[in-house]
Protein backbone atom coordinates (compact mmCIF):
# COMPACT_ATOMS: atom_id res chain seq x y z
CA UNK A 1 0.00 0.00 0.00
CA UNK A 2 1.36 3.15 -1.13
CA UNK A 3 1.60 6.25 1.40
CA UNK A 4 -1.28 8.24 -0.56
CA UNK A 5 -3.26 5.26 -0.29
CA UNK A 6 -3.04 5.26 3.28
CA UNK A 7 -3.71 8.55 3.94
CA UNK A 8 -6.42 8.12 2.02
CA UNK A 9 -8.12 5.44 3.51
CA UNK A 10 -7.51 7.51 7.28
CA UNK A 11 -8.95 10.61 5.59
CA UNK A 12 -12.12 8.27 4.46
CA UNK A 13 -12.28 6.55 7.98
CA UNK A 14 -12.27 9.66 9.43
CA UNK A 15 -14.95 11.05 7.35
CA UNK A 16 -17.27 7.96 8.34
CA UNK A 17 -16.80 8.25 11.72
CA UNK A 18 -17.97 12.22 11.73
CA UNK A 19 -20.39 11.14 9.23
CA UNK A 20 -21.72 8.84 11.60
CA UNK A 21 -21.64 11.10 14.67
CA UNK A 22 -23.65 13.72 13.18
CA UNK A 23 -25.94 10.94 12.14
CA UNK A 24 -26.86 10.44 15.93
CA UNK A 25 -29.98 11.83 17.57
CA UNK A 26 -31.29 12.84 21.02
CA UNK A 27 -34.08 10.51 21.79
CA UNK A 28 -37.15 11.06 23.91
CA UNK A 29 -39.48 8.38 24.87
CA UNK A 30 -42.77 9.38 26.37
CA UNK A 31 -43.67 6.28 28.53
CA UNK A 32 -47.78 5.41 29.25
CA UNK A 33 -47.56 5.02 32.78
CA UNK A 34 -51.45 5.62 32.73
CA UNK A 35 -51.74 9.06 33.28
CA UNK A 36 -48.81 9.77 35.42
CA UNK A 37 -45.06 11.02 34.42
CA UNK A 38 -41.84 8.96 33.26
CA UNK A 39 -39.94 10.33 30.07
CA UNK A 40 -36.73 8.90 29.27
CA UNK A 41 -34.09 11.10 27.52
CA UNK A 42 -31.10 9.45 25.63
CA UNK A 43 -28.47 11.20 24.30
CA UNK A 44 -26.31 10.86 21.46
CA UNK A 45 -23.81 9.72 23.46
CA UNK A 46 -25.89 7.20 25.04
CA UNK A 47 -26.79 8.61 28.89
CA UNK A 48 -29.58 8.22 30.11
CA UNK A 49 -32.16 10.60 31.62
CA UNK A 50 -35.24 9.42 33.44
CA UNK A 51 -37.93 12.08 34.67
CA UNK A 52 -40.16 9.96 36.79
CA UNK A 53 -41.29 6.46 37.36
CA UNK A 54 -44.58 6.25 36.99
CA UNK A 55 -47.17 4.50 40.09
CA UNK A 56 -46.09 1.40 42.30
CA UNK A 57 -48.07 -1.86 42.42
CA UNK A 58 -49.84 -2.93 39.17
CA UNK A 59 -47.68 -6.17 39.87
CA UNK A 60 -44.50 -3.66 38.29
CA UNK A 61 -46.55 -1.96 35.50
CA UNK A 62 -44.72 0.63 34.96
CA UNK A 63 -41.26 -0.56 35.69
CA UNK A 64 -41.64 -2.91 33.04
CA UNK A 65 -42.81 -0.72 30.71
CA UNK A 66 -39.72 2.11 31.49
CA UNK A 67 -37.31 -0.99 30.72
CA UNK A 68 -38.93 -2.02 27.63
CA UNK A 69 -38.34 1.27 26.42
CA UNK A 70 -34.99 1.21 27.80
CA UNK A 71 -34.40 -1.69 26.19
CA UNK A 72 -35.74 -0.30 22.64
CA UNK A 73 -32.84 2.88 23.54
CA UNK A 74 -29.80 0.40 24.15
CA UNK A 75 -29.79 1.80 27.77
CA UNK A 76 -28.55 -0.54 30.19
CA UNK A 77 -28.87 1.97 33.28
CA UNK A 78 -30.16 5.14 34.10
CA UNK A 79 -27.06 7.89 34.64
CA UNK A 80 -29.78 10.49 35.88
CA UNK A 81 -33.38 10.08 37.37
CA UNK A 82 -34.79 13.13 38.11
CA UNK A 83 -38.02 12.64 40.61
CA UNK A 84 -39.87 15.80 39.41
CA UNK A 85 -42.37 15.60 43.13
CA UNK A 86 -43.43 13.18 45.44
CA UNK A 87 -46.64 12.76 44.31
CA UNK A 88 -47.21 9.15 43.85
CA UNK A 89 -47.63 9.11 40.08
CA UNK A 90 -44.14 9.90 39.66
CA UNK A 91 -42.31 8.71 42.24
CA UNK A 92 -44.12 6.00 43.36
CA UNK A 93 -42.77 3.25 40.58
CA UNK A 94 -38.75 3.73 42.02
CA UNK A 95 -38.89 0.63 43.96
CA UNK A 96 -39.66 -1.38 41.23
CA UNK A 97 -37.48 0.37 38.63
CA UNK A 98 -34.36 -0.17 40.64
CA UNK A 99 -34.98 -3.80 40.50
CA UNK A 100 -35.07 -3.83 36.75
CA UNK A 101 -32.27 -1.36 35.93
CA UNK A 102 -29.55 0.35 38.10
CA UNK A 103 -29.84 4.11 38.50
CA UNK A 104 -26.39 5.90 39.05
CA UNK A 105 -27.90 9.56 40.31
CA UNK A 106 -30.66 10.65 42.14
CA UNK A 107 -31.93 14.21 41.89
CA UNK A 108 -35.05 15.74 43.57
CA UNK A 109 -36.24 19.47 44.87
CA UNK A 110 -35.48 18.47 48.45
CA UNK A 111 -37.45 17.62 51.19
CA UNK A 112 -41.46 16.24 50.49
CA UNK A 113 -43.73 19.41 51.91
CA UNK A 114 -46.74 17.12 52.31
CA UNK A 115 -45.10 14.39 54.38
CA UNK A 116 -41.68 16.28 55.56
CA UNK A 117 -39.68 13.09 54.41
CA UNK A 118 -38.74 11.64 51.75
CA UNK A 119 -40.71 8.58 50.81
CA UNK A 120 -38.69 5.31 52.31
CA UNK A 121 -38.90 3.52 48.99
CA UNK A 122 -36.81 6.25 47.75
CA UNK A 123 -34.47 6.58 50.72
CA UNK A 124 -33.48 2.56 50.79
CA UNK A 125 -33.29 3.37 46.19
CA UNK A 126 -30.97 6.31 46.60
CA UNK A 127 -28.86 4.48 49.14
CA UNK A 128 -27.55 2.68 46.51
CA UNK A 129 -26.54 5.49 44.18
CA UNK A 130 -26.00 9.20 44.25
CA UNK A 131 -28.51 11.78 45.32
CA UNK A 132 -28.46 15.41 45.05
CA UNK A 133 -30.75 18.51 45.75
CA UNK A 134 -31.30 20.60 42.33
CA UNK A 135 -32.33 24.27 42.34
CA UNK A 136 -33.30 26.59 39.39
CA UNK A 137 -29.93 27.55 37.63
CA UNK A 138 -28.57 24.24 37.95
CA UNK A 139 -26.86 21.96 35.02
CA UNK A 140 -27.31 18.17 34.88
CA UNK A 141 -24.56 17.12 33.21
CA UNK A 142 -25.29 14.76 30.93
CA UNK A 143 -23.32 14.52 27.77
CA UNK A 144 -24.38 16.21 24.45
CA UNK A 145 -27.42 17.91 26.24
CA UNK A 146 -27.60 21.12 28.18
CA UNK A 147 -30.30 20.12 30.64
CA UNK A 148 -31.13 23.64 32.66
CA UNK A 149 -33.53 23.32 35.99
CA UNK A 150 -36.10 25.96 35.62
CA UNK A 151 -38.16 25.47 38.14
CA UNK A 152 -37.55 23.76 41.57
CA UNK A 153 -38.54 23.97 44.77
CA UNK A 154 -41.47 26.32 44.45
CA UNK A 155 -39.06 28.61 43.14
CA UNK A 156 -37.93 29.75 39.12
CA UNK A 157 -35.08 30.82 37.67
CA UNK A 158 -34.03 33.86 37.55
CA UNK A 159 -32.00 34.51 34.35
CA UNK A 160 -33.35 37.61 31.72
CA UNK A 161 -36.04 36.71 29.44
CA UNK A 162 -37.91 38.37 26.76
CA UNK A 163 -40.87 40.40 27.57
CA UNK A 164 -44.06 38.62 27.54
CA UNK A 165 -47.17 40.47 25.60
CA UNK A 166 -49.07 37.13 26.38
CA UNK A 167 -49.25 37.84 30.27
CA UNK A 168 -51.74 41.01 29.66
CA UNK A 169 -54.71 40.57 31.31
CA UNK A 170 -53.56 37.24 33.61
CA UNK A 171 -53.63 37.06 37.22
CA UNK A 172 -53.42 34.12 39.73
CA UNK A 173 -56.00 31.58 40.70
CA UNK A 174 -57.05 31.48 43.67
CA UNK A 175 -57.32 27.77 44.36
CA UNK A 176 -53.67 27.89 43.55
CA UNK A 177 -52.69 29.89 46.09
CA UNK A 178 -54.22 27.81 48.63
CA UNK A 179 -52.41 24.81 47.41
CA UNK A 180 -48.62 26.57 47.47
CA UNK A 181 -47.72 24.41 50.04
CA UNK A 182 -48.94 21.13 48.35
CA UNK A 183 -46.25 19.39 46.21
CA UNK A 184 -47.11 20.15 42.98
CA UNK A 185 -45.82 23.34 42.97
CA UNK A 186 -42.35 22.15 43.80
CA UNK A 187 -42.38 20.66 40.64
CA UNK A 188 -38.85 20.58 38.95
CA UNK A 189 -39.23 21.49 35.54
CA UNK A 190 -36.18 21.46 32.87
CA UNK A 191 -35.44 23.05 29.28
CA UNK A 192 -33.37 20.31 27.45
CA UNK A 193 -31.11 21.70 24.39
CA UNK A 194 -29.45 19.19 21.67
CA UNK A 195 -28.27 22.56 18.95
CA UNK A 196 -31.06 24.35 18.19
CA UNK A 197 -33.93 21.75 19.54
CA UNK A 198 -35.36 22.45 22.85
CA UNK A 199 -37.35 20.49 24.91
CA UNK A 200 -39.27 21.00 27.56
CA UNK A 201 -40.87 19.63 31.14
CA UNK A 202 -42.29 21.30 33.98
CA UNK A 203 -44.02 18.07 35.24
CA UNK A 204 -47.32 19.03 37.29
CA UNK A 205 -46.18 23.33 38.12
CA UNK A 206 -48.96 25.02 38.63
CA UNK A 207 -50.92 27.55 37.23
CA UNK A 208 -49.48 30.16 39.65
CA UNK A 209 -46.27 28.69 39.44
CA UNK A 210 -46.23 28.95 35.52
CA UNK A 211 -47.39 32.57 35.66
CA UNK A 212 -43.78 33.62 37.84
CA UNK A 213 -41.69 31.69 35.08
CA UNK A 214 -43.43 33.28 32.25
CA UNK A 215 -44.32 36.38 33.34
CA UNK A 216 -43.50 39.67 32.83
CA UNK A 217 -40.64 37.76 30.89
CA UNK A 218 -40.45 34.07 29.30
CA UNK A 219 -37.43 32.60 30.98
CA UNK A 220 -37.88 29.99 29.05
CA UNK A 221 -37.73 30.88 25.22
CA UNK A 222 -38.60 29.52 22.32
CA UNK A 223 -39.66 25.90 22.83
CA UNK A 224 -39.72 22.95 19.74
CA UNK A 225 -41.31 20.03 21.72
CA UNK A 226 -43.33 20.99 24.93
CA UNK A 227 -44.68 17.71 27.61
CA UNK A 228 -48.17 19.72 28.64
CA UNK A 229 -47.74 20.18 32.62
CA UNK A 230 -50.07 18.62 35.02
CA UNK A 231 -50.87 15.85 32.53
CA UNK A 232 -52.76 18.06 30.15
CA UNK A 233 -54.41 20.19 32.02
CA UNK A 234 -54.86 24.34 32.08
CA UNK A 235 -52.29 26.65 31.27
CA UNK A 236 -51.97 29.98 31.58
CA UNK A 237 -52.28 32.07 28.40
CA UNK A 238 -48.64 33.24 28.65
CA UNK A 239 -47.13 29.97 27.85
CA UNK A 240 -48.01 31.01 23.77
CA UNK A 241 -44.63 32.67 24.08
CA UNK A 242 -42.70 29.49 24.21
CA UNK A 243 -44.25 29.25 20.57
CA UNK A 244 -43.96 25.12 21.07
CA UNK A 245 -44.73 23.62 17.52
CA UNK A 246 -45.29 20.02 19.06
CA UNK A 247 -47.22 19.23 22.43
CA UNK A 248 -47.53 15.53 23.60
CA UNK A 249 -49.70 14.91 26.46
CA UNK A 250 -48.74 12.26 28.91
CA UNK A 251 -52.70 11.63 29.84
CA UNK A 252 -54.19 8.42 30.90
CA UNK A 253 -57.70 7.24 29.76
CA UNK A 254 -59.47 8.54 32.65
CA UNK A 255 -56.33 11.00 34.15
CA UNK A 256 -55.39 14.32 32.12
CA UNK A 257 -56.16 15.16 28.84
CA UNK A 258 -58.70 17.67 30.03
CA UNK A 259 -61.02 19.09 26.86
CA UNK A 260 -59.99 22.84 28.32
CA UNK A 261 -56.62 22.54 28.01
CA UNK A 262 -56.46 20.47 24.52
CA UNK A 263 -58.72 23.01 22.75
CA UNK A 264 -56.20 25.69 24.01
CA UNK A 265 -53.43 23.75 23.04
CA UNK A 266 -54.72 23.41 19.41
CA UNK A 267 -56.01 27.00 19.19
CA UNK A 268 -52.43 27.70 20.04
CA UNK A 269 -51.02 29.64 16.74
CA UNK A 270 -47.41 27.61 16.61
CA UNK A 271 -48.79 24.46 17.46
CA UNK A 272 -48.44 22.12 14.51
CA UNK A 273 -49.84 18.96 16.45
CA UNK A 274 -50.67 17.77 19.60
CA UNK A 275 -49.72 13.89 20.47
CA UNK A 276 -51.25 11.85 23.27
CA UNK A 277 -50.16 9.15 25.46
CA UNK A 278 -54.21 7.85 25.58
CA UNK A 279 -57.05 8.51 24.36
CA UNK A 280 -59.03 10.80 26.80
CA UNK A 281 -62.78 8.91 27.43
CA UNK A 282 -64.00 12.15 28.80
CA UNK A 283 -63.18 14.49 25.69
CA UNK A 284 -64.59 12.62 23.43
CA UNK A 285 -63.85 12.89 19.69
CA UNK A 286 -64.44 16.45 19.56
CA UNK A 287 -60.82 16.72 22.30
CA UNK A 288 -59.03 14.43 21.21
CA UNK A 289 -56.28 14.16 18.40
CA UNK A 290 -57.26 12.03 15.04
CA UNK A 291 -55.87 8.12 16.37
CA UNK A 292 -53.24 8.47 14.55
CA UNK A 293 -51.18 10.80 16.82
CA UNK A 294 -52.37 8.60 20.29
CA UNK A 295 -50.24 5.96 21.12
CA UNK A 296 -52.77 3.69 23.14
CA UNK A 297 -56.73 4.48 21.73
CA UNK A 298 -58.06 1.73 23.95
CA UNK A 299 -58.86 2.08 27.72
CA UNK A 300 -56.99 -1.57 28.07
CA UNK A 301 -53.98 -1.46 26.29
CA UNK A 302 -50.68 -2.36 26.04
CA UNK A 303 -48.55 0.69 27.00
CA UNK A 304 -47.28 1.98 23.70
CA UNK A 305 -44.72 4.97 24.19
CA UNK A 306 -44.44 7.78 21.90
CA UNK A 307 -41.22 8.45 20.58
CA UNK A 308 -39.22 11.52 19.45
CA UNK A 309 -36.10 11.92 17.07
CA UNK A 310 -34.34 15.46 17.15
CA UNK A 311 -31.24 16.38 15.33
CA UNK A 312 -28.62 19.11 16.38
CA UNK A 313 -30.51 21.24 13.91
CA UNK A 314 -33.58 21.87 15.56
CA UNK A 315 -35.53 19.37 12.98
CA UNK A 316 -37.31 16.37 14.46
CA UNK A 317 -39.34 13.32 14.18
CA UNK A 318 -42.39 11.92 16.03
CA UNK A 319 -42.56 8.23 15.86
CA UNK A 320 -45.90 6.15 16.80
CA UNK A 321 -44.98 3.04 17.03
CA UNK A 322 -48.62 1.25 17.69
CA UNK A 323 -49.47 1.98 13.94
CA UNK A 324 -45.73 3.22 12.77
CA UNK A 325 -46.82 5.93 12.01
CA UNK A 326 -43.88 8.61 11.74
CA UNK A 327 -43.97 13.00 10.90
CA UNK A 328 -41.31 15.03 10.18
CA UNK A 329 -41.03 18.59 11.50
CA UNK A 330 -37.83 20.58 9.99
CA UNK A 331 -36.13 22.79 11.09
CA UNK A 332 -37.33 26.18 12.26
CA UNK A 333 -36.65 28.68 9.26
């Protein structure tokens, strides 16, 4: 082999090799844990982030269901689980996760304000790994994201935003601010960058709690793929300045999915579609998406995620796999 041969072959090698890199995508499977919260993030680099595990019991449901899609990812372990609250929908299906895969980190808001302690399922899970107390501000490093905590604690971050027109007009509810010291305004709630995508999760925040991370300024920005908070249910007007052009809605059949909060999510200028975990019996067809963009259309089903394909250049891909049914969004112009 002659020396320009060579160099040409390590010139072509290299060449596959970036080739194949930039081939890579950040993953995001929406898991049906019947109307509660567990979304697992892969990167291109293969960590793993899991927001949320779903209920306990149902002989390990939901467990089973996060390691099938785990499974589907190449992810052997889970480098990050963030437990957005200790509501029982989302942390409640730890105990049974850690039996199925090993979970390196641990990351929460901090001490429970319903019960004052942390739940002992979770103490005797994170004994066995790494656990950490996340604010707004914070970084979780995983590799090829920037994953930024927004929201934490009851508290949002504080970083400069651009002013919001949408927040004219809006003013707190009342039945919110009864509830401040309930968990679900602890909520963590994350933008996730891969580029120019942006995802993002703010879990079951509240109405009020929304309002002081929107408004006067969107601290958040411009958003590609938005999880609707509290399962699908009411948002605050202001959120139209995240201008999301996809919205999937982690409902149940009987849980979320309220017929409020889809109309306002399709009304919502920017929004090209809105995906669903279920079904929701209670909307009916008039509030509910066509069956094609619902991952599980029967009350008794098997679980089908939803799952999304972004590249580094802000385009994506929504992936059904019940039917295999697959859109392409591209990139923002």
């Amino acid at each position: 082999m002659t020396q320009v041969h060579a160099i040409r072959i390590v010139l072509l090698s290299v060449a596959l090799a970036a080739a194949a890199n930039a081939a890579k995508t950040f993953d995001i499977y929406f898991i049906d844990v019947e109307g509660g919260q567990s979304t697992l993030l892969v990167s291109p680099s293969g960590q793993s982030l899991l927001i949320d595990t779903g209920f306990a019991g149902n002989g390990g449901r939901d467990a089973d269901r996060i390691a099938a899609a785990a499974k589907a990812a190449g992810v052997k372990r889970i480098d990050y689980l963030l437990i957005s609250h200790f509501h029982g929908d989302h942390v409640g299906g730890v105990a049974n996760l850690v039996e199925r895969l090993p979970v390196v980190n641990f990351l929460d808001h901090g001490d429970p304000v319903d019960t004052k302690a942390y739940p002992e399922a979770y103490v005797t899970a994170f004994e066995k790994g790494q656990h950490k107390t996340i604010s707004p501000g914070m970084a979780i490093p995983v590799k090829d994201l920037n994953v930024t905590v927004v929201a934490a604690g009851g508290l949002a971050i504080s970083r400069k935003g651009e002013p919001n027109s949408f927040c004219a007009g809006l003013a707190p509810h009342p039945e919110d601010e009864k509830g401040e010291m309930g968990e679900d305004p602890q909520s963590a709630g994350v933008v996730v960058e891969f580029g120019k995508f942006r995802f993002l999760d703010l879990a079951d925040l509240t109405w009020n709690k929304q309002l002081a991370l929107f408004c006067p300024e969107n601290r958040v920005g411009k958003i590609d793929l938005y999880l609707t908070s509290r399962h699908g249910g009411d948002s605050p007007k202001a959120f139209e300045a995240i201008a999301p052009r996809v919205a999937v809605m982690n409902n149940g059949p009987r849980k979320g999915g309220a017929a409020t909060a889809w109309h306002t999510l399709k009304d919502t200028p920017s929004v090209e579609d809105l995906w669903q975990l279920h079904f929701a019996i209670a909307g009916g067809k008039d509030a509910n998406s066509p069956d094609t963009f619902i991952a599980n259309v029967d009350e008794q089903c098997t679980g089908q995620y939803l799952k999304v394909s972004a590249n580094a250049d802000g385009s994506f891909t929504v992936f059904n796999p019940r039917n295999k049914f697959t859109k392409n969004y591209p990139a923002r112009k």
